[in-house]
Protein backbone atom coordinates (compact mmCIF):
# COMPACT_ATOMS: atom_id res chain seq x y z
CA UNK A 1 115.16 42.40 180.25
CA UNK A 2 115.34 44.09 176.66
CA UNK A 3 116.15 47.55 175.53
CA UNK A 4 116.18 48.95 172.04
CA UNK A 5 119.69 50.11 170.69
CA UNK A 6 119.23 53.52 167.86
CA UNK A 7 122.19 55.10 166.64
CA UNK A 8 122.00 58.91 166.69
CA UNK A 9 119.82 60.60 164.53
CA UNK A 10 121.35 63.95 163.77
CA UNK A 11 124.51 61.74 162.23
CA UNK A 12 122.75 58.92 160.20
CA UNK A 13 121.36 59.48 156.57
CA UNK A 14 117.91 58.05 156.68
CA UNK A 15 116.29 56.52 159.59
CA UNK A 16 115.96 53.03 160.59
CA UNK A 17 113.09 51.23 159.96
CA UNK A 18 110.19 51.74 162.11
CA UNK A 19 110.02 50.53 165.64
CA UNK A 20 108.64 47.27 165.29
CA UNK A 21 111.35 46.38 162.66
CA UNK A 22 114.29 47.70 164.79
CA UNK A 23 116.12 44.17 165.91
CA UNK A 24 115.84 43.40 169.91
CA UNK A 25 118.96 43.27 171.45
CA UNK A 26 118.83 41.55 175.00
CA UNK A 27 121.12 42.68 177.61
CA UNK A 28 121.31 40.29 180.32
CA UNK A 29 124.17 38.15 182.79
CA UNK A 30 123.41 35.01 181.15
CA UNK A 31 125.63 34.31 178.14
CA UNK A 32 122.16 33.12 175.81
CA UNK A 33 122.73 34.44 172.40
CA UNK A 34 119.51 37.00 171.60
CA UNK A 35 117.17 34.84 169.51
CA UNK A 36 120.00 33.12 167.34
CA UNK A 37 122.04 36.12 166.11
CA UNK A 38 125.62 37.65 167.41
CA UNK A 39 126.05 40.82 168.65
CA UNK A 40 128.82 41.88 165.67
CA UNK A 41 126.08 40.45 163.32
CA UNK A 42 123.51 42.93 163.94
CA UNK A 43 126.45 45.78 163.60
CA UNK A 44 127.49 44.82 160.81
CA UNK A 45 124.40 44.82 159.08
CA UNK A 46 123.57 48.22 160.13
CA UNK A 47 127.13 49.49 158.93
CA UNK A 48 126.49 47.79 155.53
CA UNK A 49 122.81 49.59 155.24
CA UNK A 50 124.18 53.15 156.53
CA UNK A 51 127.34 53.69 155.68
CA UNK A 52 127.02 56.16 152.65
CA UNK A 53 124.62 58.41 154.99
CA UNK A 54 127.02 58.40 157.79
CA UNK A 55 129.84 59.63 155.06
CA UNK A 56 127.97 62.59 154.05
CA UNK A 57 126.83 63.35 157.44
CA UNK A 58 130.44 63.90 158.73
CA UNK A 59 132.08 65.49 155.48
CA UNK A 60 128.91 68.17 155.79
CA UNK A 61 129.75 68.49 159.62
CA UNK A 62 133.50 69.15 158.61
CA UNK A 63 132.65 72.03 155.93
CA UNK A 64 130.52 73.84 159.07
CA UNK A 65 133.56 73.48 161.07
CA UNK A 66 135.92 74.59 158.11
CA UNK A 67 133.41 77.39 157.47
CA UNK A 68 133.31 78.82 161.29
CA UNK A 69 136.86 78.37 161.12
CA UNK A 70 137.34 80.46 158.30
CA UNK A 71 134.42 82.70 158.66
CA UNK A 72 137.10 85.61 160.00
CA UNK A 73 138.58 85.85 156.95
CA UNK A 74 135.99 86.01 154.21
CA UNK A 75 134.32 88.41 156.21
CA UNK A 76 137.82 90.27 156.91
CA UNK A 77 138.32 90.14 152.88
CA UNK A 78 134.56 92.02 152.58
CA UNK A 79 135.55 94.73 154.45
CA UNK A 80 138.67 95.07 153.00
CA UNK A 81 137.23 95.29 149.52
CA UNK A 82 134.74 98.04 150.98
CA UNK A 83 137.30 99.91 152.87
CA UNK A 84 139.80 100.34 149.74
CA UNK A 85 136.54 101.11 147.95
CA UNK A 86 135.59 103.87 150.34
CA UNK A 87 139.15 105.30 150.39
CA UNK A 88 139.28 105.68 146.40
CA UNK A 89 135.95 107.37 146.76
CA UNK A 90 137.50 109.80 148.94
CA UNK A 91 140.81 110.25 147.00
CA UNK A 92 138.32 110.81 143.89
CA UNK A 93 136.72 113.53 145.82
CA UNK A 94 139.50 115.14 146.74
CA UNK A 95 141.15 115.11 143.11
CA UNK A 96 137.42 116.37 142.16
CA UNK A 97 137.77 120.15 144.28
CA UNK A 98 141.38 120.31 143.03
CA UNK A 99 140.31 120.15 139.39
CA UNK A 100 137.36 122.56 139.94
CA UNK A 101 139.03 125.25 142.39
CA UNK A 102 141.90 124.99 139.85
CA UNK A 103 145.73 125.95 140.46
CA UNK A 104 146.72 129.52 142.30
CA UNK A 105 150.05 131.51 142.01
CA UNK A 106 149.75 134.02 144.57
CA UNK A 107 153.45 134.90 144.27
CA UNK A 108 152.93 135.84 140.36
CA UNK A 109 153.35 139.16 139.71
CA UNK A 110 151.23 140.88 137.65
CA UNK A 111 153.49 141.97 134.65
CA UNK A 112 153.18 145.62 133.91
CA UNK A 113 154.07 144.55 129.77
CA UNK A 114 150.70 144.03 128.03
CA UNK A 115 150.56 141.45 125.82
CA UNK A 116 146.78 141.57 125.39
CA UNK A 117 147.09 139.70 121.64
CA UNK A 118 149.41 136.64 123.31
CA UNK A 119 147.24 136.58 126.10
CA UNK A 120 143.97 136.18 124.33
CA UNK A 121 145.28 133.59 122.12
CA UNK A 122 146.65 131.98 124.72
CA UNK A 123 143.73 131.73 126.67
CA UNK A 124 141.83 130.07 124.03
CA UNK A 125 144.29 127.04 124.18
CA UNK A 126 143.32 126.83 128.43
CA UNK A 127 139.80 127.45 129.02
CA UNK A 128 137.71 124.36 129.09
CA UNK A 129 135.72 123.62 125.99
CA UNK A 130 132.50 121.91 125.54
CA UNK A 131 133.87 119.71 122.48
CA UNK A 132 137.40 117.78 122.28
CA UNK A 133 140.20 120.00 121.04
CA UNK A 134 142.60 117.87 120.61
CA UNK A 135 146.16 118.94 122.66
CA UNK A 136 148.04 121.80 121.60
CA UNK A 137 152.02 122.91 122.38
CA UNK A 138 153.15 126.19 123.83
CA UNK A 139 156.81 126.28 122.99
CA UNK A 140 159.39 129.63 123.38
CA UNK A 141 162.74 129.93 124.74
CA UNK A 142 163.87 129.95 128.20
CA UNK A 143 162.96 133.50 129.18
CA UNK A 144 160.77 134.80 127.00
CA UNK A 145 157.80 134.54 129.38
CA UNK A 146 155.71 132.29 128.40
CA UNK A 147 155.25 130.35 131.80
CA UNK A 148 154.31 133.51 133.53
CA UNK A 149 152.00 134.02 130.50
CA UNK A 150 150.40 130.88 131.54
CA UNK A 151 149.83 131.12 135.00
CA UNK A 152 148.71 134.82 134.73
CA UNK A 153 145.74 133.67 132.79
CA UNK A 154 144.75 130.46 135.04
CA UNK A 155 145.10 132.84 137.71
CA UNK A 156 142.00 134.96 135.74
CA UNK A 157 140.22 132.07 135.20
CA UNK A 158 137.17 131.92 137.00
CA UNK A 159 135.96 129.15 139.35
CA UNK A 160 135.50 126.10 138.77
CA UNK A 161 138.31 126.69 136.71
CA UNK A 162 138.30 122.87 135.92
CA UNK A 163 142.56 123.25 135.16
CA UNK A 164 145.61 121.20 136.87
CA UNK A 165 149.03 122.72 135.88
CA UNK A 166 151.88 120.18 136.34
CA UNK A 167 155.34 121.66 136.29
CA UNK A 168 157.84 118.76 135.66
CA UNK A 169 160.96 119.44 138.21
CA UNK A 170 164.25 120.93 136.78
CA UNK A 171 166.63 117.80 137.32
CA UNK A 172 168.34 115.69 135.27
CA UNK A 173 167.54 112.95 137.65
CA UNK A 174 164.30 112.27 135.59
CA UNK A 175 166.05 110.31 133.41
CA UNK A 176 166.79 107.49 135.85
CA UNK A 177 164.11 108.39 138.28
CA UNK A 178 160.66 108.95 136.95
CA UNK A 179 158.94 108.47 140.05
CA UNK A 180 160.00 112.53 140.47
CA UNK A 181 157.58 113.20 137.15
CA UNK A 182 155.22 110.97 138.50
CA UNK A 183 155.20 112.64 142.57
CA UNK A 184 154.83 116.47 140.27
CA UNK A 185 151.91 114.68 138.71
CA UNK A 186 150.37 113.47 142.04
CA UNK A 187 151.01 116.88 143.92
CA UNK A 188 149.35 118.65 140.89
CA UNK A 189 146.52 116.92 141.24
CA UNK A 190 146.04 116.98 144.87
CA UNK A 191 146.68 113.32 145.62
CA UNK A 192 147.42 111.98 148.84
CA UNK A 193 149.29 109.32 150.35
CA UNK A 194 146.64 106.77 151.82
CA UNK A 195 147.80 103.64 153.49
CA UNK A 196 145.12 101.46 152.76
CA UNK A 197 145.49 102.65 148.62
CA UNK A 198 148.83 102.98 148.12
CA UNK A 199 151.59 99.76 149.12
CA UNK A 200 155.26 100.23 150.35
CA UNK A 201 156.66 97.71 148.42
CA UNK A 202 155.24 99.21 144.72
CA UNK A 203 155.17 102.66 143.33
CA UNK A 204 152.08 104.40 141.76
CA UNK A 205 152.50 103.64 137.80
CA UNK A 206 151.96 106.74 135.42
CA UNK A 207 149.42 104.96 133.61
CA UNK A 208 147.56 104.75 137.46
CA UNK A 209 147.39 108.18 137.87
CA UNK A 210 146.31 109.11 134.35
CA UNK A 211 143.16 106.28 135.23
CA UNK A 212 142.18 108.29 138.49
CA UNK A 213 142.58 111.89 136.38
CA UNK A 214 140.43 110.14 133.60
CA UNK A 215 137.59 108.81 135.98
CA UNK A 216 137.62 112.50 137.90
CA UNK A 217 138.09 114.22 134.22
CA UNK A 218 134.94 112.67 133.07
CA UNK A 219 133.26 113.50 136.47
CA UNK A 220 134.01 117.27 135.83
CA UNK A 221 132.89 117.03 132.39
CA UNK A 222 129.68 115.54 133.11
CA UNK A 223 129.19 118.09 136.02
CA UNK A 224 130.23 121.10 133.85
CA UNK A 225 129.29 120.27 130.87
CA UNK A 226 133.28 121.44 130.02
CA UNK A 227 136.54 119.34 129.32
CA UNK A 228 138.83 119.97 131.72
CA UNK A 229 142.37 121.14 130.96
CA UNK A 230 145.86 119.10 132.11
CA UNK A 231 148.83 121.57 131.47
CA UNK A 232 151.95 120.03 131.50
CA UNK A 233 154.97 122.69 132.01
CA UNK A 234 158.98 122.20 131.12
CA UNK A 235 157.98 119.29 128.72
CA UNK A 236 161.20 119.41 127.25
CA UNK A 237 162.48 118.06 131.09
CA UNK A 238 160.78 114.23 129.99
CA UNK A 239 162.81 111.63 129.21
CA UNK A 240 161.67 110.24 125.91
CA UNK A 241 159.56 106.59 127.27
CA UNK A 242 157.60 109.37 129.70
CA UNK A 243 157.30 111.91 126.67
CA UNK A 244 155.79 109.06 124.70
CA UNK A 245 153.34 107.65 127.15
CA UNK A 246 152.02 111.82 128.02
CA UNK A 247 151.89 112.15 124.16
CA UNK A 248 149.76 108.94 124.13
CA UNK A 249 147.42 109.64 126.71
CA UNK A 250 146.95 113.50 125.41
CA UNK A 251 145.56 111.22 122.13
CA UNK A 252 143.57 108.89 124.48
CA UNK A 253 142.14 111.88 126.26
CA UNK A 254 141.15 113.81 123.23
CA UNK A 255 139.51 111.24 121.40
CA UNK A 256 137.41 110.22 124.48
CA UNK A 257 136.77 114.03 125.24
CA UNK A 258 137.58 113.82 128.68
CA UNK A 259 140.63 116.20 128.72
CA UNK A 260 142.80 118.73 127.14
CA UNK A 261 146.57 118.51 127.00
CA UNK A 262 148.86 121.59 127.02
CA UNK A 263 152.39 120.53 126.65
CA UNK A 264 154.39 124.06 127.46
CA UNK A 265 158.26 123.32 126.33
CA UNK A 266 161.27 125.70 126.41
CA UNK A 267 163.12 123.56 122.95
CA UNK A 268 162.09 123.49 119.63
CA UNK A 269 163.37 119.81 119.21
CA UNK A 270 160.16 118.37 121.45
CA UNK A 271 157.58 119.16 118.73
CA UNK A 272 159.91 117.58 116.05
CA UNK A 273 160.11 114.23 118.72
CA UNK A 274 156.88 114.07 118.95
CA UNK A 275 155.72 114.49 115.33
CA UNK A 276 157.28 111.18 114.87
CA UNK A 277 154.89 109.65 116.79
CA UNK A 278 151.27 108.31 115.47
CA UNK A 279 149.82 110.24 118.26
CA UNK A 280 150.70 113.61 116.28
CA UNK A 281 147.84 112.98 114.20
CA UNK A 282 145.68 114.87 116.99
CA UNK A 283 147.72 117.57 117.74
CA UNK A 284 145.52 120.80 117.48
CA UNK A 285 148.17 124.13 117.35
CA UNK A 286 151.74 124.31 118.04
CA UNK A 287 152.00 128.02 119.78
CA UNK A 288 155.14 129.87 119.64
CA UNK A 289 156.01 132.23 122.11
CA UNK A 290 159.09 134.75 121.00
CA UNK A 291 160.42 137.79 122.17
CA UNK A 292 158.40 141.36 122.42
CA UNK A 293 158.82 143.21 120.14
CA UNK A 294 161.29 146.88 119.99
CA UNK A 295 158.16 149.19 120.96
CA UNK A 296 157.12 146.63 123.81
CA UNK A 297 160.64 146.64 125.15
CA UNK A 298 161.25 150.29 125.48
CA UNK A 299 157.40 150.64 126.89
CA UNK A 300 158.39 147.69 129.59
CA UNK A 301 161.59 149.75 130.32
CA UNK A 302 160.18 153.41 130.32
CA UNK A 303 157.31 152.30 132.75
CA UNK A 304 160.39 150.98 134.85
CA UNK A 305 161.99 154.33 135.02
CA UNK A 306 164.85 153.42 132.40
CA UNK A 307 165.51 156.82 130.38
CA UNK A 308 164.87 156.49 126.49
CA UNK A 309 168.69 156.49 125.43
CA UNK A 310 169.83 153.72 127.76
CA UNK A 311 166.80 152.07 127.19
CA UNK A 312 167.86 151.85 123.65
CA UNK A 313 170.99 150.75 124.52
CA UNK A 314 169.62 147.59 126.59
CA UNK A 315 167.59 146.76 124.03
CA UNK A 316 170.49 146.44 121.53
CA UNK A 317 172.52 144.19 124.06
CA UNK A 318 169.61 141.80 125.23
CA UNK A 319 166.88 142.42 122.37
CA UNK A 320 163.12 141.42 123.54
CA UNK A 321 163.78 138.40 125.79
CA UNK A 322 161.71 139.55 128.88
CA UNK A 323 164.05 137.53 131.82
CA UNK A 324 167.03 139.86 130.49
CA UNK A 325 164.84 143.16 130.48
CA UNK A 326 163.92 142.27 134.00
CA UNK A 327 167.38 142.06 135.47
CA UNK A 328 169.12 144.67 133.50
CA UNK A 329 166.16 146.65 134.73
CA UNK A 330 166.41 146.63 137.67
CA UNK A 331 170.37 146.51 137.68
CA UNK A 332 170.21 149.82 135.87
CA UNK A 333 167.96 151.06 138.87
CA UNK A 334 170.08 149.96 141.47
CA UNK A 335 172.87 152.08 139.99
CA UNK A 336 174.64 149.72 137.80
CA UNK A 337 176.63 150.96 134.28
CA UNK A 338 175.22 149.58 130.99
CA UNK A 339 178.95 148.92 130.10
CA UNK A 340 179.74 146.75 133.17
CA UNK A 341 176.63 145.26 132.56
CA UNK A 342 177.44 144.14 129.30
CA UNK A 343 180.35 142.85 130.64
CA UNK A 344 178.77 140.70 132.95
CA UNK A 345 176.33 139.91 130.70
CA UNK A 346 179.25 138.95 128.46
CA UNK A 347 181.18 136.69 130.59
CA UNK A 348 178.08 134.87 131.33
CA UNK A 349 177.79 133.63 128.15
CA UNK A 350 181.23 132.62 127.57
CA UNK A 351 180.77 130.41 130.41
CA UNK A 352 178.10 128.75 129.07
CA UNK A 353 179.41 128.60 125.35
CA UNK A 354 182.57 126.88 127.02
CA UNK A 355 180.36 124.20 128.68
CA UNK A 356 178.68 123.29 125.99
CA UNK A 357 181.97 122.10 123.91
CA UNK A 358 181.78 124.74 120.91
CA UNK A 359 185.10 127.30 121.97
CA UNK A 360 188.51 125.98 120.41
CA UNK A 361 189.19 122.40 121.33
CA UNK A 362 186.03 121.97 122.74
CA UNK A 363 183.57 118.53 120.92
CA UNK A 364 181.76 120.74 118.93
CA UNK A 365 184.10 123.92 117.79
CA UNK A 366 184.14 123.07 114.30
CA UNK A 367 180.35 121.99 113.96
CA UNK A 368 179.26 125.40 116.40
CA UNK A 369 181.70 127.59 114.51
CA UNK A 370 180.06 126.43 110.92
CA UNK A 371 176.84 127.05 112.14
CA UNK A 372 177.37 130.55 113.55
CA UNK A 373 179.71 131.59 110.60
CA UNK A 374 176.34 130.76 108.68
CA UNK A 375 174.02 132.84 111.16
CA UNK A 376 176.20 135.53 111.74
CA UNK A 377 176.20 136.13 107.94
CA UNK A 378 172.57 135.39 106.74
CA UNK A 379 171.22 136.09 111.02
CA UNK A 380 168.83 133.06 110.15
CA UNK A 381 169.74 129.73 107.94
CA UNK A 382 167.12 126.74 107.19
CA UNK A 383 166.31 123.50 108.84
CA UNK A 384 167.92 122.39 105.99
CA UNK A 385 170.74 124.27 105.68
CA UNK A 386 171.44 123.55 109.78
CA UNK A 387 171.57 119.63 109.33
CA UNK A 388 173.74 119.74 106.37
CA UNK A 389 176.13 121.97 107.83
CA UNK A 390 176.45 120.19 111.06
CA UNK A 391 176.84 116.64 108.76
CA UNK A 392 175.74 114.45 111.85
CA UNK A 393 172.55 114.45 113.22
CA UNK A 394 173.34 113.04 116.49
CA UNK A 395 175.68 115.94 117.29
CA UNK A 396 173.06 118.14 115.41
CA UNK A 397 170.38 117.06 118.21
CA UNK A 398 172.76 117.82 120.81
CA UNK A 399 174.24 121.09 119.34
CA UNK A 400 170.45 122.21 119.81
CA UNK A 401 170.45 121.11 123.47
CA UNK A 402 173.02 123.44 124.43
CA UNK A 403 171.10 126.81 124.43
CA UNK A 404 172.98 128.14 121.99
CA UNK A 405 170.91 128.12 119.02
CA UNK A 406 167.42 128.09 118.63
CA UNK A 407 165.00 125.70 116.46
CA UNK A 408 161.66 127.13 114.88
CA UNK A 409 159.35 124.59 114.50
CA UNK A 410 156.03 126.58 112.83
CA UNK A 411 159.41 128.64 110.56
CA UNK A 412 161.35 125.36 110.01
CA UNK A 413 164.31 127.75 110.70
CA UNK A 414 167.33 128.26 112.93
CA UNK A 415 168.83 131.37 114.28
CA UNK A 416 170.54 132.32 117.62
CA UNK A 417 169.15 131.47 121.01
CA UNK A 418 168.94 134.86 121.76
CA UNK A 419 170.27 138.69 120.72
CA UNK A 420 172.98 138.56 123.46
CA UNK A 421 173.98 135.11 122.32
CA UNK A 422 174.22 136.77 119.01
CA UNK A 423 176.06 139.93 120.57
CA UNK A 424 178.63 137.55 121.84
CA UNK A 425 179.85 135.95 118.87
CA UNK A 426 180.01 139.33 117.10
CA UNK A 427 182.11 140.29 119.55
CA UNK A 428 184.19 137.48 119.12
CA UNK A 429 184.21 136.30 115.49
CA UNK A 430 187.16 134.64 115.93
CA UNK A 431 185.40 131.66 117.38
């Protein structure tokens, strides 16, 4: 008895010849060779005429198994992609109502000085403007007000106020650590930590935050049909690489018109460092905030229940730099002497003058002492008459660092810091 012998045919490549061509293979207990041929004959000629097939027929059946085996993990990489895709949508979103509901400084008081001309110009420099402005620089010495000046009129602003105000922290640890600058950015802006955006192992770049505040700047702008407004406060607290790169990106944002810059600095010295720079070319204004004047001091002071003559008299001692008429102020109303005030006021600054290296045998005695010799005589001396004196500009830069005196960038002139610094030293001439 016969039976016919077919190989499988989900594995071969092309089927055998048709059943009447398929060789007869006869299975039976007598040892009689089938009609002449051998039983590893008839093998081996179907090897030799389906071997390629069979090939291809198992390396395909090994990429299906490959695939299911893998299948988990292109399909976890999808989601993936769509879930960090998702989360930036939110963090966008988020960064989005921040720029449009705009900063609030409930614990601002409203100052009871008007400086309605400041203010308006001011103003102008932080609304949101249809067309690219360029970015501008509010500079003034430590005290004179210009911060509150700022934040009193984005607290008037109305909604969407399309403004984020940065203030850069008041550490020297900056300068080794700018991940703090970068964290003041990120808590400006309303950013979040999110674990599927953010890694352990690497820190959020600068240059990654300014790309989400460009994509949600342009969002606003589009919405708005306004360019929003980035203030950065206590510029002068950069270290120069992060100076350069804001600087930079205030020229990159300007000239794509998706945001204004406001660099707010308490030195003089930042708008000369960054006038060195290429990126100076699109600086609009550089706005100087100074000291109010004699009639706005007294007013301040009268309206503060100081009498006329020893309002006079504070304003000789601390001139029109609005921290000092604060706290003499109100020492006056708690009961305190002008006289023991001055003295106070007095010892203060000897402190810091000692710090800073310019009192006999300090580094800088005999470059300070030149330089307010000079001032003392002529009360204000020339950019160039400052660097000649002082002879080295590295101690010149760091002479101006030291609070002592003050650089004018829009005057290109140099005087004292401030009327009590100026007090001091004609106190004490001997210097």
């Amino acid at each position: 008895m016969a039976f016919r012998l077919v190989a499988n045919p989900a594995i071969r490549a092309r089927p055998f010849p048709s059943p009447r061509h398929l060789p007869r293979l006869q299975l039976c207990i007598s040892s009689r060779p089938y009609s002449g041929l051998k039983y590893d004959e008839v093998w081996k000629n179907e090897i030799r005429k389906n071997w390629k097939g069979w090939t291809r027929a198992a390396a395909a059946g090994g990429l299906a198994l490959v695939g299911y085996i893998t299948r988990d993990l292109w399909i976890t990489d999808r989601y993936r992609e769509y879930q960090r895709h998702s989360h930036q949508s939110d963090r966008d979103s988020a960064i989005y109502e921040t720029l449009k509901r705009g900063p609030s400084f409930p614990e601002l008081v409203q100052d009871t000085l008007p400086r309605d001309a400041l203010a308006s110009e001011a103003r102008e420099l932080i609304t949101p403007e249809k067309e690219p402005q360029g970015y501008s620089l509010v500079i003034g010495e430590h005290g004179t007000g210009k911060t509150s000046l700022i934040q009193l009129i984005v607290n008037s602003l109305k909604k969407p106020k399309g403004v984020v105000y940065v203030m850069i922290p008041n550490t020297d640890d900056v300068n080794t650590n700018p991940t703090i600058v970068i964290d003041a950015v990120k808590k400006a802006l309303g950013w979040s930590v999110d674990p599927v955006l953010d890694s352990r192992d690497t820190a959020t770049t600068i240059f990654e935050v300014f790309d989400v505040f460009s994509r949600v700047a342009l969002r606003y702008r589009n919405a708005h049909q306004a360019i929003p407004v980035l203030v950065v406060d206590n510029t002068n607290k950069l270290p120069t690489l992060l100076l350069a790169q804001f600087q930079d990106f205030a020229k990159e944002a300007s000239d794509s018109g998706i945001a204004t810059v406001i660099f707010v600095s308490s030195e003089g010295r930042i708008p000369r460092r960054m006038r060195e720079r290429s990126a100076w070319s699109r600086v609009q204004r550089v706005f100087e905030i100074g000291d109010v004047s004699r009639d706005e001091a007294l007013q301040y002071l009268r309206l503060h229940g100081i009498d006329d003559k020893t309002a006079a008299q504070i304003y000789e001692l601390v001139g029109g730099r609005m921290i000092l008429l604060k706290s003499t102020a109100r020492n006056i109303q708690k009961g305190v002497r002008i006289d023991d005030l001055r003295h106070a006021l007095f010892n203060e600054t000897d402190d810091r003058l000692r710090v800073t290296g310019m009192l006999p045998g300090g580094e800088f005695h005999k470059q300070g002492k030149a330089i307010i010799s000079k001032l003392l005589k002529e009360n204000v001396i020339s950019n160039y008459t400052y660097w000649t004196t002082v002879g080295d500009d590295k101690i010149g830069e760091e002479m101006l660092q030291k609070n002592v005196f003050s650089y004018h960038f829009s005057a290109g002139n140099v005087t004292f810091q401030s009327t009590l610094m100026k007090r001091y030293c004609e106190q004490y001439r001997t210097l």
